[in-house]
C-alpha atoms as a PDB file:
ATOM      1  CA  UNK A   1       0.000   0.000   0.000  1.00  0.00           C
ATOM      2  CA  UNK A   2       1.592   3.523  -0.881  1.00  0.00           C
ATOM      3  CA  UNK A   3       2.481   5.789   2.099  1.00  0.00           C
ATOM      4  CA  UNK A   4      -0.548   7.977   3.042  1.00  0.00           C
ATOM      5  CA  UNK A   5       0.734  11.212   3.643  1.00  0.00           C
ATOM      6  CA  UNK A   6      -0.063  15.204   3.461  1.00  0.00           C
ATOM      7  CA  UNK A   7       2.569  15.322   0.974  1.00  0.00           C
ATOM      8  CA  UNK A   8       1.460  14.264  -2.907  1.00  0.00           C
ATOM      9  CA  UNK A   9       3.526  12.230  -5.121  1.00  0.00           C
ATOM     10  CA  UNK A  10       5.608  13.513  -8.304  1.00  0.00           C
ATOM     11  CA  UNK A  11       7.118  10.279 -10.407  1.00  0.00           C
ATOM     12  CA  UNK A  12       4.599   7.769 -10.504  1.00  0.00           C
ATOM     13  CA  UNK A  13       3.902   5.918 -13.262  1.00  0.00           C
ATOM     14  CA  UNK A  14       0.365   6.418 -14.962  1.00  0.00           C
ATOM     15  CA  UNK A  15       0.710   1.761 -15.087  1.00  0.00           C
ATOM     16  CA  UNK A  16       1.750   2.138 -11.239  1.00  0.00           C
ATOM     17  CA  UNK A  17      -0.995   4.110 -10.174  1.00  0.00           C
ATOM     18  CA  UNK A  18      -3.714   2.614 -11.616  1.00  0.00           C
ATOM     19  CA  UNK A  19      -2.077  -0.976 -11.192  1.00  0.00           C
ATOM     20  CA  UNK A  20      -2.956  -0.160  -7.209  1.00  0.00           C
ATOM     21  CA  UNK A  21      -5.983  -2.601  -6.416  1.00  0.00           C
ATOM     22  CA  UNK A  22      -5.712  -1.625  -2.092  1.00  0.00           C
ATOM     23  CA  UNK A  23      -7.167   1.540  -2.838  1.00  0.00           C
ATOM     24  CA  UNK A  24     -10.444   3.182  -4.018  1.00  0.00           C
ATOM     25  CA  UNK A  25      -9.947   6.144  -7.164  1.00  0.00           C
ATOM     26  CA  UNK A  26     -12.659   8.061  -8.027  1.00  0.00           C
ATOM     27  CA  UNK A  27     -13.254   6.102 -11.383  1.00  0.00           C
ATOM     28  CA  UNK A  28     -13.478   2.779  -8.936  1.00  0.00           C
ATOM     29  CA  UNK A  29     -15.831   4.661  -6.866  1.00  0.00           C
ATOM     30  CA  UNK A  30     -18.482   5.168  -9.800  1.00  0.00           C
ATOM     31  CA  UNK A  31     -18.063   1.748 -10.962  1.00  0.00           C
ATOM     32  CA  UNK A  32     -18.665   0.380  -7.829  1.00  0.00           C
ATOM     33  CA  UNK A  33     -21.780   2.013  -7.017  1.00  0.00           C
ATOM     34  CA  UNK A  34     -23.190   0.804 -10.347  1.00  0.00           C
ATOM     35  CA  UNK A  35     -22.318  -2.614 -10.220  1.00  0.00           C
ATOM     36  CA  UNK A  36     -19.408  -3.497  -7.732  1.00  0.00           C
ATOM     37  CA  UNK A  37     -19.220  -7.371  -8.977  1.00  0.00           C
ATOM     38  CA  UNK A  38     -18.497  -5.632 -12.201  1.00  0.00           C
ATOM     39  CA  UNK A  39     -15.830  -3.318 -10.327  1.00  0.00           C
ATOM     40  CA  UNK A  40     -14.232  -6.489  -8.954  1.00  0.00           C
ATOM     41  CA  UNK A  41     -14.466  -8.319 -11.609  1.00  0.00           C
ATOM     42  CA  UNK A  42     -12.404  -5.540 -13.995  1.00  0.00           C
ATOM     43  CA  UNK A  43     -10.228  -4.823 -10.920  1.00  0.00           C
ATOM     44  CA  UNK A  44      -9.133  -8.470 -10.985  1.00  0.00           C
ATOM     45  CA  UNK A  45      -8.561  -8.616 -14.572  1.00  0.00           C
ATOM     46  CA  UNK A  46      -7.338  -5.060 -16.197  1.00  0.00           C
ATOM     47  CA  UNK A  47      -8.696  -5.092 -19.406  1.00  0.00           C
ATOM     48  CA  UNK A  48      -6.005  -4.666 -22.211  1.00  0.00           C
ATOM     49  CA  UNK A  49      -5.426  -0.590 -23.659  1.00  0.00           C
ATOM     50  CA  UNK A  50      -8.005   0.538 -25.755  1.00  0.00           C
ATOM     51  CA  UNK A  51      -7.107   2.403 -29.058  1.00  0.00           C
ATOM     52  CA  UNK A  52     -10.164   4.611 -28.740  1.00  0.00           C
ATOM     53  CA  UNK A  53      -8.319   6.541 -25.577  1.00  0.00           C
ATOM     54  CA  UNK A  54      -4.899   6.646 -27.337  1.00  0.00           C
ATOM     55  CA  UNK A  55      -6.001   9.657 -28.756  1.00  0.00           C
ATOM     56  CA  UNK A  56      -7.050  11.469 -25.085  1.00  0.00           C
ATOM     57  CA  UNK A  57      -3.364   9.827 -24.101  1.00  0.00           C
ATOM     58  CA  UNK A  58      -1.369  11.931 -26.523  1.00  0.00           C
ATOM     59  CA  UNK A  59      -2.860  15.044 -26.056  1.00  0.00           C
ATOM     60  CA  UNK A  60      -2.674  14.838 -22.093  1.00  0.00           C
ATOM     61  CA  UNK A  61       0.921  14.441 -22.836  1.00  0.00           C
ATOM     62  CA  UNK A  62       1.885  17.219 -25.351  1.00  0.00           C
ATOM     63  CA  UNK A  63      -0.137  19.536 -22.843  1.00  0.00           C
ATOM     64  CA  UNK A  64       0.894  18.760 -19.774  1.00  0.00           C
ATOM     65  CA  UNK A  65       4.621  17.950 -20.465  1.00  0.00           C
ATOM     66  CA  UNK A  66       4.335  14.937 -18.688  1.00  0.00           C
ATOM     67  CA  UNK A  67       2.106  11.415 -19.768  1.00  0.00           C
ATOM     68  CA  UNK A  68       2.307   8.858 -21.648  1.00  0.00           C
ATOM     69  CA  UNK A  69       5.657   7.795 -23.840  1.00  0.00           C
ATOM     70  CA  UNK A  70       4.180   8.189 -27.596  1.00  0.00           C
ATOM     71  CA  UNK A  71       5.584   6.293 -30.526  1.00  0.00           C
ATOM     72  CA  UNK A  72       4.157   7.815 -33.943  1.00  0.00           C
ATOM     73  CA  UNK A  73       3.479   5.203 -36.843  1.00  0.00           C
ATOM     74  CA  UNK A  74       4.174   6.555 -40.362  1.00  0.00           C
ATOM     75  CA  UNK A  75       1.476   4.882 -42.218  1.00  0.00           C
ATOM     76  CA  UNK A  76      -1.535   5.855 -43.298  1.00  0.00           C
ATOM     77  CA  UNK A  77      -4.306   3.433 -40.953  1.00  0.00           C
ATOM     78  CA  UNK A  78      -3.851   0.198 -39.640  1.00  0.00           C
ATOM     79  CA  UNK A  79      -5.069  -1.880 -42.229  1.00  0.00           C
ATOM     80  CA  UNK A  80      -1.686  -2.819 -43.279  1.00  0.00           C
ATOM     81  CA  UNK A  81       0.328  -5.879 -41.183  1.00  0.00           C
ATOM     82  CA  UNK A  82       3.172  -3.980 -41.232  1.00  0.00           C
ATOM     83  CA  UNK A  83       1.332  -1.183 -39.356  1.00  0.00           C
ATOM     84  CA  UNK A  84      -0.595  -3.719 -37.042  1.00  0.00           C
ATOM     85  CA  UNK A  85       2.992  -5.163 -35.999  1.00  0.00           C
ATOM     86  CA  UNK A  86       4.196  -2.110 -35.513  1.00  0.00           C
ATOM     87  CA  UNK A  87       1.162  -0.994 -33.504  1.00  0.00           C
ATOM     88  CA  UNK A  88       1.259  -4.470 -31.707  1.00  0.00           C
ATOM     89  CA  UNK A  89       5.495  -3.701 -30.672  1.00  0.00           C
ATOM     90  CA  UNK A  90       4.610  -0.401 -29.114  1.00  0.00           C
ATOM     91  CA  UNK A  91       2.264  -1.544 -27.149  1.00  0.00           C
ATOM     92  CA  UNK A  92       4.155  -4.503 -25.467  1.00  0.00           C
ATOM     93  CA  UNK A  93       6.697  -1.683 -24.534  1.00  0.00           C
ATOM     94  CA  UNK A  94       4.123   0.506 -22.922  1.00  0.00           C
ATOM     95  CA  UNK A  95       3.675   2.647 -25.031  1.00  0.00           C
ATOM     96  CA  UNK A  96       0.594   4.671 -27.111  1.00  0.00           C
ATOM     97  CA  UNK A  97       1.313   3.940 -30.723  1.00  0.00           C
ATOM     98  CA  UNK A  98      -0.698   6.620 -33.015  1.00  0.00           C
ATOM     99  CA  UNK A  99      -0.859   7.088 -36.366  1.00  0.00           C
ATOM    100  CA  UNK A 100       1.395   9.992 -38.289  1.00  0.00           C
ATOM    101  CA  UNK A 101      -2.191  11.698 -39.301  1.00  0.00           C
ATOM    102  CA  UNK A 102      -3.876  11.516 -35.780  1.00  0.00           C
ATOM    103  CA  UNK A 103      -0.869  12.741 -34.178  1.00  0.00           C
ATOM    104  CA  UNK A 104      -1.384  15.663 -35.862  1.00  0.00           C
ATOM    105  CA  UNK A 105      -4.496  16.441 -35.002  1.00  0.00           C
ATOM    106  CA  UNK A 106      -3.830  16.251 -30.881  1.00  0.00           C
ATOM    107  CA  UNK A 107      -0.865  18.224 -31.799  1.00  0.00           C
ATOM    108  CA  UNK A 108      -3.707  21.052 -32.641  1.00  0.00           C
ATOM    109  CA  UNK A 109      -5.848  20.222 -30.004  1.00  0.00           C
ATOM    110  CA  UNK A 110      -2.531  21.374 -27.967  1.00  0.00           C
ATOM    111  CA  UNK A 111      -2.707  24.529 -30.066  1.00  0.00           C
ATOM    112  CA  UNK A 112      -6.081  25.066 -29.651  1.00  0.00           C
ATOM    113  CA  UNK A 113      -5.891  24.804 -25.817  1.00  0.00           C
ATOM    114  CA  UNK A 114      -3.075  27.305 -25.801  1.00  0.00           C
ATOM    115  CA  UNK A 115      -4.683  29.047 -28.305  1.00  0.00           C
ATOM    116  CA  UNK A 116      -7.774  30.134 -25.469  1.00  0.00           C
ATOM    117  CA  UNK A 117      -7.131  32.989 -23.128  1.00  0.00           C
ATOM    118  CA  UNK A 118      -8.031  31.060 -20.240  1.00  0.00           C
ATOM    119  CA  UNK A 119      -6.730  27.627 -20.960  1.00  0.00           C
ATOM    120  CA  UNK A 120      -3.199  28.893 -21.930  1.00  0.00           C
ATOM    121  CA  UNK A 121      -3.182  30.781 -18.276  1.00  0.00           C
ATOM    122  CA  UNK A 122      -3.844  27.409 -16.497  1.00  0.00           C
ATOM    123  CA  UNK A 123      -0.949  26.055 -18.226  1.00  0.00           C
ATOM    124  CA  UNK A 124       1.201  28.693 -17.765  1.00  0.00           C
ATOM    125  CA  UNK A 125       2.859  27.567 -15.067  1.00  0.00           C
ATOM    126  CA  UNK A 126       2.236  24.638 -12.380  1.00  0.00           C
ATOM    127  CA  UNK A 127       2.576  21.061 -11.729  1.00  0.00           C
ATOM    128  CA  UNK A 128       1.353  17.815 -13.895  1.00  0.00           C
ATOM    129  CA  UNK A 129       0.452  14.084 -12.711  1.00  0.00           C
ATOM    130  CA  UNK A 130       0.972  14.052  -9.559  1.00  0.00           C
ATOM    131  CA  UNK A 131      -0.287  11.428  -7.318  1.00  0.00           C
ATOM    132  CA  UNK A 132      -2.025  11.375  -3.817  1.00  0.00           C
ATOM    133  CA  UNK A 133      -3.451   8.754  -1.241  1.00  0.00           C
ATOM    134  CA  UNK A 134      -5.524   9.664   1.927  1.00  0.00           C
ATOM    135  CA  UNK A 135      -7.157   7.432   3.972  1.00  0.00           C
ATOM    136  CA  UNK A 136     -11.286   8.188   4.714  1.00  0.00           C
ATOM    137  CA  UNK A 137     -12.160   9.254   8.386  1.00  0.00           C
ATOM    138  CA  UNK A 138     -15.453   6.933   8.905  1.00  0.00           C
ATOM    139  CA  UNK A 139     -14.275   3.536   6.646  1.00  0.00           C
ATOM    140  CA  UNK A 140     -10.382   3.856   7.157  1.00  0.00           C
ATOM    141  CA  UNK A 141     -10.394   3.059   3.344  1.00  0.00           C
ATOM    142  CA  UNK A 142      -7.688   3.769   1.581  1.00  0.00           C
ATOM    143  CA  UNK A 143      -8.780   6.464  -1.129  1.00  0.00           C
ATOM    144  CA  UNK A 144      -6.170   7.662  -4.282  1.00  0.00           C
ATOM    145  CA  UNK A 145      -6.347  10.436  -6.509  1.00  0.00           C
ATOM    146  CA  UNK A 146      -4.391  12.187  -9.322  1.00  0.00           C
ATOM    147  CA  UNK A 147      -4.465  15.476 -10.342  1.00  0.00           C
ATOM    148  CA  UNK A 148      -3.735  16.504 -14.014  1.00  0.00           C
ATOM    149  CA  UNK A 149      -2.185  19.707 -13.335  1.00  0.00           C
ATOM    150  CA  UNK A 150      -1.977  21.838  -9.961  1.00  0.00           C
ATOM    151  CA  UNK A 151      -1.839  25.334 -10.265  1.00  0.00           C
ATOM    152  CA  UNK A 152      -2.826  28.859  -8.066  1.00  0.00           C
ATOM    153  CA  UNK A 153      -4.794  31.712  -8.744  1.00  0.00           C
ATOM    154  CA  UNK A 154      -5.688  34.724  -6.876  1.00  0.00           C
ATOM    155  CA  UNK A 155      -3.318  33.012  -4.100  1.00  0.00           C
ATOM    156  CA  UNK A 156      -6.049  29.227  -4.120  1.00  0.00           C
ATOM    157  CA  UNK A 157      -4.839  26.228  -5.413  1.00  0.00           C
ATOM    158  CA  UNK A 158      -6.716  24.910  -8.733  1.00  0.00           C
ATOM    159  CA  UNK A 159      -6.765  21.360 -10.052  1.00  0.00           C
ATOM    160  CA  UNK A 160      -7.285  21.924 -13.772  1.00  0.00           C
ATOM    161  CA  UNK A 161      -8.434  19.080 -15.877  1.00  0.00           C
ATOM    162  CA  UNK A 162      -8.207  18.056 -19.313  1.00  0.00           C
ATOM    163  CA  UNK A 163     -10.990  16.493 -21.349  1.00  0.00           C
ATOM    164  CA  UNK A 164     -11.032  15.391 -24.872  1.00  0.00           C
ATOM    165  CA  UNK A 165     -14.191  15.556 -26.248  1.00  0.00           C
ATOM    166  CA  UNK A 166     -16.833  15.385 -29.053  1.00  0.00           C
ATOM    167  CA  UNK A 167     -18.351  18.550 -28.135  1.00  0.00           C
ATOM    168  CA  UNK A 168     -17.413  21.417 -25.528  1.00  0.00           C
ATOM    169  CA  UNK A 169     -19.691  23.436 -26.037  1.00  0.00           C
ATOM    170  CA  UNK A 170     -20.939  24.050 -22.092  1.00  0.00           C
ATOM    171  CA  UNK A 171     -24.573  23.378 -22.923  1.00  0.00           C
ATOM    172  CA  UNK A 172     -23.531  20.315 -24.279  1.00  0.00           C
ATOM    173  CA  UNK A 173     -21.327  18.886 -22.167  1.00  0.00           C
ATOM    174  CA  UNK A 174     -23.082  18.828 -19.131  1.00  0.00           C
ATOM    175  CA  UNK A 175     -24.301  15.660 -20.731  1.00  0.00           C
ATOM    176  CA  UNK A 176     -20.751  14.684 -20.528  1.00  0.00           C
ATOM    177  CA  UNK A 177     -20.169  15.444 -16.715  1.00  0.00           C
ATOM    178  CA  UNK A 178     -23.479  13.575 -16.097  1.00  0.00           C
ATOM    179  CA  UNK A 179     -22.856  10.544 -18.347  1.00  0.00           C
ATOM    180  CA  UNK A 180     -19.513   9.904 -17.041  1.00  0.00           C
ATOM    181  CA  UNK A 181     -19.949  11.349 -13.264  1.00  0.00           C
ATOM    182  CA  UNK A 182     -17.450  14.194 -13.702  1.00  0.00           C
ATOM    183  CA  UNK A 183     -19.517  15.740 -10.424  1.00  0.00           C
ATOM    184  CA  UNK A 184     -18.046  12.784  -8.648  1.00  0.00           C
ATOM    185  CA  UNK A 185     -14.256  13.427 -10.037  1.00  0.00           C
ATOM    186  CA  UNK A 186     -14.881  16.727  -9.097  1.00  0.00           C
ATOM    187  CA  UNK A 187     -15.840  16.571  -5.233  1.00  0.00           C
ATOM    188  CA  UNK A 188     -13.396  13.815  -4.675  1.00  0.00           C
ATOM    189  CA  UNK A 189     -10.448  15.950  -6.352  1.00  0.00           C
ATOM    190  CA  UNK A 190     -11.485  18.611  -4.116  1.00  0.00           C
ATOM    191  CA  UNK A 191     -11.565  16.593  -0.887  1.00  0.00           C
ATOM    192  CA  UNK A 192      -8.485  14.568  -2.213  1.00  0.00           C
ATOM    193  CA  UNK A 193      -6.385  18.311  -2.330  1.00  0.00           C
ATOM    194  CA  UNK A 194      -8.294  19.468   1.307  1.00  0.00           C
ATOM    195  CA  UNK A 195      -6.517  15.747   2.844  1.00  0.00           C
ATOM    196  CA  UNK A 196      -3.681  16.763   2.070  1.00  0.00           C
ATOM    197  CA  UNK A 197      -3.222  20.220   3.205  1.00  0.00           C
ATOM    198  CA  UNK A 198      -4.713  22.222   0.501  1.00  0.00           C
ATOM    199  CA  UNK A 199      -6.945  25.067   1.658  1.00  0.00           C
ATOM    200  CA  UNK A 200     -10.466  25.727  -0.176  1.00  0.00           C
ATOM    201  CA  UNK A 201      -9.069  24.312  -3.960  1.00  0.00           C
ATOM    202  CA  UNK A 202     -10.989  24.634  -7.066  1.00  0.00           C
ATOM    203  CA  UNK A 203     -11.682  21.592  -9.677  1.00  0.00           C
ATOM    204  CA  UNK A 204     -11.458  23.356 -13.255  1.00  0.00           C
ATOM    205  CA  UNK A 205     -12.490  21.348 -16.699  1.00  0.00           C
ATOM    206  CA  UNK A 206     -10.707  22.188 -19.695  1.00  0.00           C
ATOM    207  CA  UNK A 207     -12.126  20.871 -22.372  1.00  0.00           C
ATOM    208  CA  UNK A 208     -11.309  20.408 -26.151  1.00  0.00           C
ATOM    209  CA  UNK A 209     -12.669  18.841 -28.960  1.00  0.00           C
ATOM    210  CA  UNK A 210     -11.309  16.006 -31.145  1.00  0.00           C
ATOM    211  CA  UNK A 211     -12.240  17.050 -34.087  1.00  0.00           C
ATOM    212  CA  UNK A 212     -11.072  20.041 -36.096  1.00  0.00           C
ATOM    213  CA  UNK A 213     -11.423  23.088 -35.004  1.00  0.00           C
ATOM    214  CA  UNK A 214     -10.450  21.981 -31.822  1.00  0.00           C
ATOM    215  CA  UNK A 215     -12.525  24.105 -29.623  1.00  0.00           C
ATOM    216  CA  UNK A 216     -12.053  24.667 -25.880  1.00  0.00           C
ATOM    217  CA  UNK A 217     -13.968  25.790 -22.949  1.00  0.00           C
ATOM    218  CA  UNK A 218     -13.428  26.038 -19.295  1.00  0.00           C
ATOM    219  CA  UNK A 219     -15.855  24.476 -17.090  1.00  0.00           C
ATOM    220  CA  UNK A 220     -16.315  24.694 -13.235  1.00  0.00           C
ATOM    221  CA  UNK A 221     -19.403  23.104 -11.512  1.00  0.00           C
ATOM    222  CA  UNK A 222     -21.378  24.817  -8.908  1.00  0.00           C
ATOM    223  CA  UNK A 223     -21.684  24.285  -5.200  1.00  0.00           C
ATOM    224  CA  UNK A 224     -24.341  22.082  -5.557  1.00  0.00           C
ATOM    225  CA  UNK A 225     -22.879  20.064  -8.125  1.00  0.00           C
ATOM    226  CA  UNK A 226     -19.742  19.426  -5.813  1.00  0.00           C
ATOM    227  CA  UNK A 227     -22.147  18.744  -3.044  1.00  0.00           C
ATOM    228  CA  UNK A 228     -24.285  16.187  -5.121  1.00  0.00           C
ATOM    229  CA  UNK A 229     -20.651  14.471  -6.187  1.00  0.00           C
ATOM    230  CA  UNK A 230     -19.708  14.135  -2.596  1.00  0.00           C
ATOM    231  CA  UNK A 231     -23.107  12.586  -1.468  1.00  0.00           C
ATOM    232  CA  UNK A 232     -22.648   9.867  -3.941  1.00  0.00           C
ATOM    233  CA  UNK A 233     -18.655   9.425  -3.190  1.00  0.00           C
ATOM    234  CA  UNK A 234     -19.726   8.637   0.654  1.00  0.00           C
ATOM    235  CA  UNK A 235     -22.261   5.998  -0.693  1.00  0.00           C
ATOM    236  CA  UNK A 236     -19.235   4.189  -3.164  1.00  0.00           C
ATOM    237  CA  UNK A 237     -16.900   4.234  -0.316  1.00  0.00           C
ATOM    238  CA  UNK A 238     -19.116   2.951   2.133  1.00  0.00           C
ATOM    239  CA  UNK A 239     -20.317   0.250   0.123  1.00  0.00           C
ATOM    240  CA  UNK A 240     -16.799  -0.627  -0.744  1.00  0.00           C
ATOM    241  CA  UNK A 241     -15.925  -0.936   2.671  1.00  0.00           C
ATOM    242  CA  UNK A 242     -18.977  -3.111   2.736  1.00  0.00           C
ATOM    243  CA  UNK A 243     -18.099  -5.273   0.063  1.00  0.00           C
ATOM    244  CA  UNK A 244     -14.472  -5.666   0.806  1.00  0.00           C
ATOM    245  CA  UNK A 245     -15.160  -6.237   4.553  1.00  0.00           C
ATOM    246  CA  UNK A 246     -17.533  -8.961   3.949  1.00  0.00           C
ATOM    247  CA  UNK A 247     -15.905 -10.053   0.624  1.00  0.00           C
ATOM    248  CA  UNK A 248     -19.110 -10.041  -1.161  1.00  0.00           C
ATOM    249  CA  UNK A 249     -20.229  -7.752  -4.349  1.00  0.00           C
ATOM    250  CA  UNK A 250     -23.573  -7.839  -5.248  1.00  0.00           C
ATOM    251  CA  UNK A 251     -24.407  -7.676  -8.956  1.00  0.00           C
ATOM    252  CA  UNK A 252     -28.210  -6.788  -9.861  1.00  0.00           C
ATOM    253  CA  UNK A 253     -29.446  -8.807  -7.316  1.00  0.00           C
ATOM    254  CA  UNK A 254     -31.096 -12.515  -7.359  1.00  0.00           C
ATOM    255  CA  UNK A 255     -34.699 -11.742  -6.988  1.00  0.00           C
ATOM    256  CA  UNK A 256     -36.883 -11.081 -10.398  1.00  0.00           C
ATOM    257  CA  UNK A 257     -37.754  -7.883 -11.420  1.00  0.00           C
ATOM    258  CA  UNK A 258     -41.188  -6.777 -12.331  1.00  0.00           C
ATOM    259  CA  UNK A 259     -40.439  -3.975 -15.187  1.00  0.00           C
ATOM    260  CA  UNK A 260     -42.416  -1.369 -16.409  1.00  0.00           C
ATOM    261  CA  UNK A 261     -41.653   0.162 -19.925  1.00  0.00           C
ATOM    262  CA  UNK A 262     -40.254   3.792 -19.853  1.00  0.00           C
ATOM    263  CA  UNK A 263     -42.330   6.143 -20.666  1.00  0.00           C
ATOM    264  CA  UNK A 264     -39.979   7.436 -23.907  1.00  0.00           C
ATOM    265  CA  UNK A 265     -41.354   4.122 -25.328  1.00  0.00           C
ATOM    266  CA  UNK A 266     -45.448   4.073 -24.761  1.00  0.00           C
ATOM    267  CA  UNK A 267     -45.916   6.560 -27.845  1.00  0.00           C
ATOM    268  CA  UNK A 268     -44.329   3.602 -30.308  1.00  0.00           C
ATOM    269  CA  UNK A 269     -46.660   1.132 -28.558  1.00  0.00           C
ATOM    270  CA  UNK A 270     -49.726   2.650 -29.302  1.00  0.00           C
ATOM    271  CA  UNK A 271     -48.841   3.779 -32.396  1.00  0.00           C
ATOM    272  CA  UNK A 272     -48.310  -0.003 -32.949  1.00  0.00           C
ATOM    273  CA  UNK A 273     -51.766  -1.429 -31.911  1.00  0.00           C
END
């Protein structure tokens, strides 16, 4: 088990970190409190790197200086073998292998972050992937976090991070945060920074799009938001405690389940009758 101290981490692998199965991240805290026999089972057995996040890989690592190694294949997709082996070789070294073309694009994604006023500040100056591990007051669980990038303004720690997206336009990617519980990132980066000595910090969203041309915004989520975030954190790390103490991790449960159809799908039955 890494040392829990006030003091956070520089020099840990991105493999190290998440390799850690004795504590709880914030990503393992959303997958257990939708289905922690799925969380156990994918904790047990890491599934292999997926080429659709290679993409989110490289551009964390041309902005923040710091990431992933990146090995750029000259060819023009992966049809070819050659290109598959290739792919294949990079990978069994640790690697992200992307192609000459896509490179390019996250290379203006990076100019397209520093391209917006308020982006390019964050960047301007602070710390990237760093790593943290605190231990919760009521559960004694052992809880890890890490931080994109750590930076101050106005004198108050921010922890600014980076999305790749389809769209960032604000109105549009609240359906993001929501999908994929960036409320819950949020509240548990914040009370990740506050264990370790970090008064009142901020949790900042910069997001840009994949596709050309690259737009950014910066997002911050109300009080509420954080709030709502750090209701459901206390529920995934109390049922992990649960499930870990008692070594048991329910699923959907054994009984049958009486189901009514949604209401998004009564207009297509009566047209149907």
């Amino acid at each position: 088990m890494p040392d829990t101290t006030t003091e956070l981490t520089a020099g840990v692998s991105e493999t190290r970190y998440h390799a850690d199965t004795t504590s709880l991240s914030s990503t393992g805290a959303r997958k257990v409190l939708a289905c922690p026999a799925r969380f156990k089972w994918e904790r047990d057995n890491p599934p292999p790197p997926r080429a659709a996040f290679d993409m989110g890989h490289v551009a964390h690592t041309l902005i923040l200086g710091e990431g992933s190694q990146i090995a750029v294949i000259e060819a023009p997709d992966w049809r070819s073998k050659a290109a598959q082996a290739e792919r294949d070789e990079v990978r069994a070294a640790g690697a992200v292998p992307i192609l000459a073309a896509d490179y390019d694009a996250a290379m203006r994604m990076r100019d397209g972050v520093m391209g917006h006023l308020l982006a390019a500040q964050l960047f301007a100056e602070g710390r990237p992937e760093l790593s943290g591990w605190w231990n919760d007051e009521q559960t004694g669980v052992t809880l890890r976090f890490r931080p994109d990038w750590l930076t101050e303004v106005d004198g108050r720690t921010v922890c600014v991070d980076l999305k790749t997206t389809v769209s960032a336009d604000p109105d549009e990617f609240i359906r993001s945060i929501v999908k994929f519980g960036y409320h819950f990132q949020a509240s548990w980066y914040v009370d990740g920074l506050i264990a370790h000595g970090y008064d009142d910090p901020r949790f900042v969203i910069v997001a840009v799009e994949k596709s050309a041309p690259h737009l950014v915004s910066v997002i911050e989520l109300d009080d509420t938001a954080i709030a709502q975030g750090r209701r459901l954190n206390r529920e995934a790390i109390d049922l992990y405690h649960d499930c870990t103490t008692t070594d048991t991790w329910p699923a959907y449960g054994d009984e049958c389940h009486l189901m009514s159809l949604p209401e998004w799908a009564l207009p297509d039955l009566e047209m149907s009758i």
